[in-house]
Protein backbone atom coordinates (compact mmCIF):
# COMPACT_ATOMS: atom_id res chain seq x y z
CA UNK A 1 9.27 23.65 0.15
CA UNK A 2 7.80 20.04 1.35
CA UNK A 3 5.53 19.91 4.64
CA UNK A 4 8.35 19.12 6.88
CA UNK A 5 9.87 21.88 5.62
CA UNK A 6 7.09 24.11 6.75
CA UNK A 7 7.33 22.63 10.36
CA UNK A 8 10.37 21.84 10.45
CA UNK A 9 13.49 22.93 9.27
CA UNK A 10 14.55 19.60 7.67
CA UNK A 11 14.55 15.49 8.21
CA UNK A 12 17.32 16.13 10.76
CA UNK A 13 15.32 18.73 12.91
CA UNK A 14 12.10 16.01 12.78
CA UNK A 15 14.36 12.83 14.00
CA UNK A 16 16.04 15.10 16.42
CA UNK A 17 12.90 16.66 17.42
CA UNK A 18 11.47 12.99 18.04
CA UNK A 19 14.71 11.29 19.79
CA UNK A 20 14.31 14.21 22.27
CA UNK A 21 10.68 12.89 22.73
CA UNK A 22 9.06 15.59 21.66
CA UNK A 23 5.19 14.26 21.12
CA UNK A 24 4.60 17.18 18.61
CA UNK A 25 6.79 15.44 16.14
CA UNK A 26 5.71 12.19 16.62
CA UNK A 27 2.10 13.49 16.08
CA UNK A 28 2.96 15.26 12.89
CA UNK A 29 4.30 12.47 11.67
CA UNK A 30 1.06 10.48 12.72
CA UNK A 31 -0.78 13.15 11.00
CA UNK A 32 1.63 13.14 8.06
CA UNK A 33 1.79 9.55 6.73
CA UNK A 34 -0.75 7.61 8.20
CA UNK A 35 -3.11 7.95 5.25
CA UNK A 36 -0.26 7.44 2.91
CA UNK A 37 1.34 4.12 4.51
CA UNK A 38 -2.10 2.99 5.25
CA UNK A 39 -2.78 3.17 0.96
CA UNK A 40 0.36 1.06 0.96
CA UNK A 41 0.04 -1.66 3.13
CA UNK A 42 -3.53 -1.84 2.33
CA UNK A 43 -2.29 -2.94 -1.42
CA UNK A 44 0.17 -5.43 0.74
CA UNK A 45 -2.49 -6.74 2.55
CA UNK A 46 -5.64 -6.37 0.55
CA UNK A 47 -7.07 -6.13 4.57
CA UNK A 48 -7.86 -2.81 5.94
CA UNK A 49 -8.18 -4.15 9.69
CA UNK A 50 -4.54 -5.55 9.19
CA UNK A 51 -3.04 -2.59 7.29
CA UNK A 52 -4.36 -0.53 10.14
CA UNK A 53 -2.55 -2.88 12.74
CA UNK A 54 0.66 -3.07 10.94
CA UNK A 55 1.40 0.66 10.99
CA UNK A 56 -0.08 0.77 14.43
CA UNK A 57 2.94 -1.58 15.27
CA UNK A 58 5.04 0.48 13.08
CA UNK A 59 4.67 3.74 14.71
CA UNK A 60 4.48 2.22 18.11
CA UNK A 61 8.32 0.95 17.19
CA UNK A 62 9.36 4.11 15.67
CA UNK A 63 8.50 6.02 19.34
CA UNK A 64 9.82 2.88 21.43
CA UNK A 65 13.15 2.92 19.38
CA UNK A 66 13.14 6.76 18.67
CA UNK A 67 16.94 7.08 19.72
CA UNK A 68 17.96 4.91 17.10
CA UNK A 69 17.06 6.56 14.16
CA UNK A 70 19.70 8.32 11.91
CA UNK A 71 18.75 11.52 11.04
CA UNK A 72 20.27 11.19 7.77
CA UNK A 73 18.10 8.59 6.67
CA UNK A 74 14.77 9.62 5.23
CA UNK A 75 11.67 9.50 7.80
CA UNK A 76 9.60 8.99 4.92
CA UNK A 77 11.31 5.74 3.54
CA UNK A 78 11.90 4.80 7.00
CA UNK A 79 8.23 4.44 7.81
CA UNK A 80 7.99 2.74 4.18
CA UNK A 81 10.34 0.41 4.86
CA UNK A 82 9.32 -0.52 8.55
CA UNK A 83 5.95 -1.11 7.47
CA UNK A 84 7.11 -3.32 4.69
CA UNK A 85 9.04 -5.71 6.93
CA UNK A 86 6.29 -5.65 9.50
CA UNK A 87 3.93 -6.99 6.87
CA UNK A 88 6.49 -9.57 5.74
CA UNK A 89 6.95 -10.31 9.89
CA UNK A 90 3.32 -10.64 9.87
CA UNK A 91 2.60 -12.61 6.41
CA UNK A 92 4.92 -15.24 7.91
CA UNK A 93 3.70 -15.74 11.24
CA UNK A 94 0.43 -16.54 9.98
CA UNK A 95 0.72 -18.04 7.09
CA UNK A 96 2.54 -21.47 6.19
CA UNK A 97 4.62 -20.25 3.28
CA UNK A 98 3.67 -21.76 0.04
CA UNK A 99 6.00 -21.73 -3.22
CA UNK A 100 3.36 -18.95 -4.37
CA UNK A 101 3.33 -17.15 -1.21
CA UNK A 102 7.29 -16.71 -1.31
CA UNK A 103 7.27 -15.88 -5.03
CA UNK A 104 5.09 -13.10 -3.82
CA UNK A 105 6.89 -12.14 -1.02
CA UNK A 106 10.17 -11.78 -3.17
CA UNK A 107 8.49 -9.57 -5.69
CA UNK A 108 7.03 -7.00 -2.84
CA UNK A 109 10.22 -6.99 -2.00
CA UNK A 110 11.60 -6.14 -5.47
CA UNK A 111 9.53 -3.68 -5.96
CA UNK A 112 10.20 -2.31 -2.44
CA UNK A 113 14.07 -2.40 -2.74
CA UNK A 114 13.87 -0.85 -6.52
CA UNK A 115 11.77 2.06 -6.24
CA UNK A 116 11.40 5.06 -4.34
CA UNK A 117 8.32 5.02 -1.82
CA UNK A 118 7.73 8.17 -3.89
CA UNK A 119 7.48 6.45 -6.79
CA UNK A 120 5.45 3.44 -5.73
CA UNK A 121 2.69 6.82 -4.34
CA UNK A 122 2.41 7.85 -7.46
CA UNK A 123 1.72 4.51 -9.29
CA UNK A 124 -0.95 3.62 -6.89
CA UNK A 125 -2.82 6.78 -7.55
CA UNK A 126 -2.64 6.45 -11.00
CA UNK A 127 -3.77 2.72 -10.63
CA UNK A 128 -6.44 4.06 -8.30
CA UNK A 129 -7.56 7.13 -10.18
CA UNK A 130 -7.96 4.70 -13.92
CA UNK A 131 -10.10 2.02 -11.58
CA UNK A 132 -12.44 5.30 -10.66
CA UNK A 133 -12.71 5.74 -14.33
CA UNK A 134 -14.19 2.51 -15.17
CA UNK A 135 -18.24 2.77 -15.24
CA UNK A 136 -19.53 2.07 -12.03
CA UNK A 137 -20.29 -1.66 -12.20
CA UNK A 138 -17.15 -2.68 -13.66
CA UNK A 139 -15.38 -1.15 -11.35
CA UNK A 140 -16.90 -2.75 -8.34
CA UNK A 141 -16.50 -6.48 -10.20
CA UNK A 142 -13.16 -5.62 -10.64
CA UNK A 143 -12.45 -4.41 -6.97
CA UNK A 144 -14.66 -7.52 -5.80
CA UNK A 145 -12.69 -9.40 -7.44
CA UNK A 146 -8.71 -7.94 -6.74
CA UNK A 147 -9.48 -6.23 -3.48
CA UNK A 148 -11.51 -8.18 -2.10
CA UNK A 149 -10.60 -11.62 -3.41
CA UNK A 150 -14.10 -12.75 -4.16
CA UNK A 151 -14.31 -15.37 -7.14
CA UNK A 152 -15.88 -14.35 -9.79
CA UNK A 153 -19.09 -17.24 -8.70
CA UNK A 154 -19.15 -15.20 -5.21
CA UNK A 155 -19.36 -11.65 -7.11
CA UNK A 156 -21.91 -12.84 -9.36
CA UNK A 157 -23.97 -14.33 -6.67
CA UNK A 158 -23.59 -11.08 -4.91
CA UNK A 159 -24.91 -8.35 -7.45
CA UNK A 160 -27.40 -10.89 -8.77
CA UNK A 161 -25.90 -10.62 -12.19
CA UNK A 162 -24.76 -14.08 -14.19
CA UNK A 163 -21.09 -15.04 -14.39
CA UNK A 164 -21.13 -14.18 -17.91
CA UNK A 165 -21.72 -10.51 -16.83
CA UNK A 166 -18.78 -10.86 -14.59
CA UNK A 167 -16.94 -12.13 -16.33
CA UNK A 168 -17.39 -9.50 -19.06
CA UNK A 169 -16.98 -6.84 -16.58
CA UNK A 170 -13.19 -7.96 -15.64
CA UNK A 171 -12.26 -8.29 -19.41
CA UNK A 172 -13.51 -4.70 -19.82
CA UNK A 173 -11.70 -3.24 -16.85
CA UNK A 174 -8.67 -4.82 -17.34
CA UNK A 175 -8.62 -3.78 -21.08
CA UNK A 176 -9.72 -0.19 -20.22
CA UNK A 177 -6.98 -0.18 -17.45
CA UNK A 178 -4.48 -1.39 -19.80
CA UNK A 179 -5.19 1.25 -21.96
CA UNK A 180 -5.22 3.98 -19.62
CA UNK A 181 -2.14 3.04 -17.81
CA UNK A 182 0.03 1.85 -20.46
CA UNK A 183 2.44 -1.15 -20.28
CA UNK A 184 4.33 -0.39 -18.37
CA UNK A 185 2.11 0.09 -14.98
CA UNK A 186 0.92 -3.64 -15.94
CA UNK A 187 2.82 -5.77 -13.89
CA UNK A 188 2.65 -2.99 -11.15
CA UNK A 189 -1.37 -3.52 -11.48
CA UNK A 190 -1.23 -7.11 -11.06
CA UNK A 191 1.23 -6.99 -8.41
CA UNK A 192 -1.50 -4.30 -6.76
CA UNK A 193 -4.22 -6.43 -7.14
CA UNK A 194 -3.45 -9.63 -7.06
């Protein structure tokens, strides 16, 4: 039995539920997959502030356009899917699109169109729970460096350690990563942290 299950009966109860405005379902749903789609985008955006206002804007459309939804269409990859194209909305608007910046727009979108939302879950956790099994300063070089987009100068600079160290640090997560996660996660991990 999944958690709408226990509230209610199926996806076709929740989008009827919500096209007859009822604020209980939209606040379950709130309650539901914000922390999920928030996980997601964040990996989109590598910006917290940003991932926060995209599925703002995506749950603000969801209630505006309620009526619209087919309730034979998953919530779940609906929500997915609407916060996919309103990072892609976004991305463009504010950003003159480079060569680079489209090749990496297509391959979100690969990866978006080819897997299940289900499956893209569980490959971030397991890319999240092997970086929390690096040793502690590798781990934050390595999220410096892919999350947060600092060169590896700036991250050295910023622990007080030589590049070197740095340096060092990134071969070993990657390597340990690698290892952990097999080949096959690989390009998901660089597509993750990019």
């Amino acid at each position: 039995m999944t958690i709408i299950e226990f509230m209610y009966k199926d996806n076709y109860d929740l989008i009827e539920s919500l096209k007859n405005g009822e604020e209980s379902a939209y606040s379950y749903l709130l309650r539901l997959y914000h922390k999920q789609l928030l996980v997601y985008v964040i990996t989109l955006t590598h910006n917290r502030n940003l991932a926060e206002d995209i599925i703002q804007n995506v749950f603000l459309k969801l209630w505006e356009y309620r009526n619209r939804l087919n309730p034979d269409y998953s919530i779940k990859n609906f929500l997915y899917r609407s916060c996919y194209n309103e990072f892609v909305n976004n991305y463009k608007k504010n950003k003159g699109i480079t060569y680079f910046d489209k090749v990496f727009l297509e391959t979100t979108e690969a990866v978006a169109l080819n897997n299940d939302f289900g499956v893209l879950e569980r490959k971030m956790e397991i890319v999240f729970k092997g970086v929390s099994l690096l040793p502690d300063k590798c781990a934050e070089v390595f999220l410096l460096s892919k999350r947060e987009g600092l060169t590896n100068v700036e991250i050295a600079d910023y622990l007080h350690i030589s590049l070197k160290t740095v340096e060092g640090h990134l071969t070993k997560a990657y390597s340990i990563l690698r290892e952990r996660l097999g080949a096959k996660i690989e390009s998901f991990l660089l597509l993750l942290f990019q």
